[in-house]
Protein backbone atom coordinates (compact mmCIF):
# COMPACT_ATOMS: atom_id res chain seq x y z
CA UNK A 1 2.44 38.40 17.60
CA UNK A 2 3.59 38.45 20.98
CA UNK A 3 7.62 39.94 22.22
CA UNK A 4 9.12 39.28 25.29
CA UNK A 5 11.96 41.45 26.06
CA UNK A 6 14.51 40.43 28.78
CA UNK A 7 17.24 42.71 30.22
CA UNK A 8 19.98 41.68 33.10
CA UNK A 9 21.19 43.58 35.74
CA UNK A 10 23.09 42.44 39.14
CA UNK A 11 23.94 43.44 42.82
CA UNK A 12 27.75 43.81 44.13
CA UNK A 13 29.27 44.23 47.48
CA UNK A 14 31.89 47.02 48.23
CA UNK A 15 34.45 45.00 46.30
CA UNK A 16 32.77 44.76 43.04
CA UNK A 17 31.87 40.95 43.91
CA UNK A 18 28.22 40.06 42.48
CA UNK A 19 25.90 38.95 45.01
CA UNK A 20 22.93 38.01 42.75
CA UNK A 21 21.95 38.16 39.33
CA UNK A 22 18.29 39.01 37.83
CA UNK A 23 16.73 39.33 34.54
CA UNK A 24 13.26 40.99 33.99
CA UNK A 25 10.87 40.23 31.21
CA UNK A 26 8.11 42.59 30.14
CA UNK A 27 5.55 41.20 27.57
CA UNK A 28 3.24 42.62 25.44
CA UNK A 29 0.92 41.84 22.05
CA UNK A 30 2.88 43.67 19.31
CA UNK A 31 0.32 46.43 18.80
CA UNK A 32 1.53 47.66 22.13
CA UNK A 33 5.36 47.57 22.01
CA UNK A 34 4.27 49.76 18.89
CA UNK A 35 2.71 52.90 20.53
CA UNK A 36 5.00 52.32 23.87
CA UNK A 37 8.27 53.21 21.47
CA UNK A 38 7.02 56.42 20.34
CA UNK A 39 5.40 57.33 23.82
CA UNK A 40 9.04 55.86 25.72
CA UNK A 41 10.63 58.03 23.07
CA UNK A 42 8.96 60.70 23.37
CA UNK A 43 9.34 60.86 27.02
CA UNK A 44 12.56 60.69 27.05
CA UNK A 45 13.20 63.68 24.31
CA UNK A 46 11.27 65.88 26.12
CA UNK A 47 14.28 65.73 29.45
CA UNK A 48 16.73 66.14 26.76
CA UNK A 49 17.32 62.19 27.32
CA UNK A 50 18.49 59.74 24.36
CA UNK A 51 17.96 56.55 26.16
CA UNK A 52 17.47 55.02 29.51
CA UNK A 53 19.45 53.35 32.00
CA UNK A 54 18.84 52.21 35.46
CA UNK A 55 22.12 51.44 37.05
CA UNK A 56 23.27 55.24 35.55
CA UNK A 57 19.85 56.95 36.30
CA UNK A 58 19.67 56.23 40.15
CA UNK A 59 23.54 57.02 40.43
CA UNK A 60 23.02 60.17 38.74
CA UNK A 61 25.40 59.69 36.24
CA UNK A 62 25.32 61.93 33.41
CA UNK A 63 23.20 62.86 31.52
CA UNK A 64 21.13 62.24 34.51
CA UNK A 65 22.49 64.59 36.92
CA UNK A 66 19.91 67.04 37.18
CA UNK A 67 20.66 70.23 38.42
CA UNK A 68 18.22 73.24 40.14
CA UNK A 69 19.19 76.27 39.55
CA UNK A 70 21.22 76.34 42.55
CA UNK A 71 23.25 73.56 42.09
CA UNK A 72 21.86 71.55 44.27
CA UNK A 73 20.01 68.12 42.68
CA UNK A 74 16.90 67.88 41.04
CA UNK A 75 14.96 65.34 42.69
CA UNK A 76 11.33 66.52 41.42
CA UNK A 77 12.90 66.26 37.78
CA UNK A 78 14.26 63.20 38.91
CA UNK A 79 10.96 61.82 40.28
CA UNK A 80 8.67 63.18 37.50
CA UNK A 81 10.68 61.24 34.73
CA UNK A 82 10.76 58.07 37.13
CA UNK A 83 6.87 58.35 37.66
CA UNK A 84 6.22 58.76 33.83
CA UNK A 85 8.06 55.84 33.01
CA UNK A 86 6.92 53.46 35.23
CA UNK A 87 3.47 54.81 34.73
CA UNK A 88 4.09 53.82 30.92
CA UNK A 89 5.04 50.15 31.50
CA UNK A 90 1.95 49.26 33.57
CA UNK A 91 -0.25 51.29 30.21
CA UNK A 92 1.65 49.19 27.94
CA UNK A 93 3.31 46.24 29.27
CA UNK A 94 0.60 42.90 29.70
CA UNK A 95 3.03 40.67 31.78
CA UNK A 96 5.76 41.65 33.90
CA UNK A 97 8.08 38.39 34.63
CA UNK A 98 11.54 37.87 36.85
CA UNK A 99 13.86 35.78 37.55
CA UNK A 100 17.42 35.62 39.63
CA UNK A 101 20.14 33.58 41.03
CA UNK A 102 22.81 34.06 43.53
CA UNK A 103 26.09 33.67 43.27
CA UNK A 104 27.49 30.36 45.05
CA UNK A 105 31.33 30.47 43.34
CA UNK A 106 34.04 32.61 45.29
CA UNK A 107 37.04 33.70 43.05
CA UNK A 108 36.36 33.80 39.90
CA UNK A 109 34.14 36.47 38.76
CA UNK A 110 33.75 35.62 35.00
CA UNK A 111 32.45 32.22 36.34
CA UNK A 112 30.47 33.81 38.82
CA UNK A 113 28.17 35.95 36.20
CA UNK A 114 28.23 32.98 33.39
CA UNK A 115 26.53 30.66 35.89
CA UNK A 116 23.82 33.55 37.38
CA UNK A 117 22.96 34.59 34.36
CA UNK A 118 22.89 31.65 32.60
CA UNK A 119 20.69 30.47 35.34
CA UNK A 120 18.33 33.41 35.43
CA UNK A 121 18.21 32.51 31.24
CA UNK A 122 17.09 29.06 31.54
CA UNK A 123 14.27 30.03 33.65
CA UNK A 124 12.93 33.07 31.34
CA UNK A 125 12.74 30.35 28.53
CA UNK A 126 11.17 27.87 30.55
CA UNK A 127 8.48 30.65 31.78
CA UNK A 128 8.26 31.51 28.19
CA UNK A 129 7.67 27.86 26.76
CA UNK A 130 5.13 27.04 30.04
CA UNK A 131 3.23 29.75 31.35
CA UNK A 132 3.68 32.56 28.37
CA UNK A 133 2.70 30.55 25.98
CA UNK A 134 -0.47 29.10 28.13
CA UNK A 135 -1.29 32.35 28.70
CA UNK A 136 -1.20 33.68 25.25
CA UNK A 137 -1.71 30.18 22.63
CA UNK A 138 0.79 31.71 20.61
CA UNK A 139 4.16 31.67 19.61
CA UNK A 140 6.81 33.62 21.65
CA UNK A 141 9.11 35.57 20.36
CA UNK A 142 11.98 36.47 22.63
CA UNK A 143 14.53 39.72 22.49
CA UNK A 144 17.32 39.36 25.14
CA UNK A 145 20.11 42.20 26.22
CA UNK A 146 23.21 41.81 24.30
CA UNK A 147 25.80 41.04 27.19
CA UNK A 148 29.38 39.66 27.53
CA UNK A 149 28.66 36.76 29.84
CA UNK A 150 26.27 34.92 27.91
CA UNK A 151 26.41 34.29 24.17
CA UNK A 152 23.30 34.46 21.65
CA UNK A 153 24.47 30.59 20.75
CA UNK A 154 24.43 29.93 24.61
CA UNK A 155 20.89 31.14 24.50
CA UNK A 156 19.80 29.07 21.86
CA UNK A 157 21.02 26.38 23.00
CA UNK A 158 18.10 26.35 26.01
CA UNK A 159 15.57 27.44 23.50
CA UNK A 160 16.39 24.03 21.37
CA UNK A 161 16.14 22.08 24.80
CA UNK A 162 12.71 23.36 24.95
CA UNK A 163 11.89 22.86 21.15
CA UNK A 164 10.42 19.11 21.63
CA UNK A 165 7.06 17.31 22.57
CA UNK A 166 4.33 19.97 23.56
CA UNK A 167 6.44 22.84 23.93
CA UNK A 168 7.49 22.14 20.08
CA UNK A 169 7.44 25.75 18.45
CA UNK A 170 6.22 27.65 21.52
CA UNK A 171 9.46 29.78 20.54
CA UNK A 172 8.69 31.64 17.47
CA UNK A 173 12.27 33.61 16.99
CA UNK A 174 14.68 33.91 19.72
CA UNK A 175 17.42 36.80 19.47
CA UNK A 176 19.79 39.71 21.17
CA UNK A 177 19.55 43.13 20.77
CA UNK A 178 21.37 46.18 22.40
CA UNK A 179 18.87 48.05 24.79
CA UNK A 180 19.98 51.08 23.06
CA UNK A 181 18.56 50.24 20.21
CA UNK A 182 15.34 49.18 21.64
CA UNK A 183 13.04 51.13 24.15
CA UNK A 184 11.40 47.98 25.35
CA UNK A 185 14.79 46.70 26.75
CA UNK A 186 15.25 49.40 28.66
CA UNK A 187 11.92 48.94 30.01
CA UNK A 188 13.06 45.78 30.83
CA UNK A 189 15.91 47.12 32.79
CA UNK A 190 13.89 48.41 35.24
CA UNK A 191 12.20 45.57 36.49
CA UNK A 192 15.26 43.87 36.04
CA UNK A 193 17.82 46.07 38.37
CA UNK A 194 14.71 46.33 41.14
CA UNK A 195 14.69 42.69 41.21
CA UNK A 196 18.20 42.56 41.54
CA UNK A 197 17.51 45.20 44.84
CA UNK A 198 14.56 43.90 46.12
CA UNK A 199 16.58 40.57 46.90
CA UNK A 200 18.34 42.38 49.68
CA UNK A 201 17.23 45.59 50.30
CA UNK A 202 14.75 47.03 52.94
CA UNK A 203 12.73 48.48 53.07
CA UNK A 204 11.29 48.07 49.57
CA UNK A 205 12.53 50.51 47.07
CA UNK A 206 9.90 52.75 45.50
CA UNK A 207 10.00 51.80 42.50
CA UNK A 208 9.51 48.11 43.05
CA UNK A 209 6.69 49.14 45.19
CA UNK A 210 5.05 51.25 42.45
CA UNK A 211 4.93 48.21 40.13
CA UNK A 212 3.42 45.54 42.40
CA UNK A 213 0.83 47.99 43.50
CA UNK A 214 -0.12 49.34 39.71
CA UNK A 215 -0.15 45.23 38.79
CA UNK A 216 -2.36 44.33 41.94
CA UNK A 217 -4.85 47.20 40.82
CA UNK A 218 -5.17 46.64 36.91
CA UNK A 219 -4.60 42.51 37.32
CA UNK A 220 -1.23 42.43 35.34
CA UNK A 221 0.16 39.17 35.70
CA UNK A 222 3.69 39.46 37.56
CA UNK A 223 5.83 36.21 38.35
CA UNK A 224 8.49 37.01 40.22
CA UNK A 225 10.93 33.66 40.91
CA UNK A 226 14.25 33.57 43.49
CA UNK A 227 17.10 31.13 43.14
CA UNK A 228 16.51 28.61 46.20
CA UNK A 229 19.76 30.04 47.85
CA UNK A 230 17.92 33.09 48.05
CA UNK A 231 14.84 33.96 50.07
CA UNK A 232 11.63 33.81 48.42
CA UNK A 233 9.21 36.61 48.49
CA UNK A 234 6.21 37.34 46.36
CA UNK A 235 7.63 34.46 43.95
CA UNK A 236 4.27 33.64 41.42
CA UNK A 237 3.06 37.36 43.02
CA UNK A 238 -0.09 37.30 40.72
């Protein structure tokens, strides 16, 4: 059985407008989404940690403030629990996959997210149906983030669209999920908020970096797609 697990995350200016949405995909046979939950788990118990969140970690928000004994921040903490996690996704993850969309409407900010994400949605389901499914010959099952601005019905709806002709149960189940209820979300997150980055900053976060390298050197497939109002770089990376 194969589980793709999608998580959303976006980019804002100084006045809490978004400026682009992205959702990342990591995919995996289940027999590795088994021993990555204990080994994510793990990880994180051993820092003290519960669960994992992007936005929170790299803002040090508790319970990821990390203090030295001085009071002063602990990066190397910091670091080591960055490096072990991304070092787990490229051990356990078989296809990393990406997908976002800027936001073209001014003033309304409920609008704004609905359309990006439902946007960056449509496209994970269509990589899903197309390439996921040539890759693997097998059904897809497909675990999105719980979030406010795009329903579980809303999401169905696109996997229904796709549920004709060839691509005719390339969806096995299609559902939501909180990510703090699942380790692979979280994973998810990851990719998902430095996609969200990578669209504007430079130079290239670490992180992001540290991903396309590990994929180059073990030949992980990575797909990485831009909204044509955005710039394209590394889009179908590998």
């Amino acid at each position: 059985m194969i589980w793709a697990y999608y998580d959303e995350s976006g980019e804002y200016d100084g006045d809490g407008r978004l400026l682009n949405m992205s959702i990342g995909g990591c995919v995996s046979r289940i027999e590795k989404w088994d021993s990555f939950k204990s080994a994510w788990e793990g990880a994180l118990q051993r820092d003290g940690l519960q669960r994992f969140h992007m936005t929170d970690f790299e803002a040090w928000i508790p319970p990821y403030d990390f203090k030295c004994g001085d009071g002063s921040r602990d990066n190397a903490r910091h670091n080591n629990i960055l490096n072990s996690l991304l070092n787990m996704l490229l051990d356990h993850v078989e296809v990393f996959c990406a997908f976002s969309a800027g936001n073209q409407i001014s003033g309304d900010s409920k609008k704004a997210h609905q359309y990006a994400i439902e946007d960056c949605t449509s496209s994970a389901i269509s990589h899903a149906v197309h390439d996921l499914y040539g890759l693997y010959q097998q059904p897809i099952n497909l675990v999105f983030a719980k979030q406010q601005h795009f329903s579980a019905a809303k999401m169905q709806e696109y996997v229904d669209l796709y549920d004709w002709g060839d691509g005719k149960g390339r969806i096995k189940t299609a559902s939501v999920a909180s990510p703090s209820d699942l380790p692979q979300l979280e994973a998810a997150d990851i990719l998902a908020y430095e996609m969200a980055r990578e669209q504007r900053s430079r130079p290239r976060r670490y992180p992001f970096t540290t991903l396309l390298a590990g994929c180059k050197a073990r030949k992980i497939p990575m797909t990485l797609k831009w909204s044509s109002t955005i710039r394209v770089v590394d889009q179908d990376a590998f």
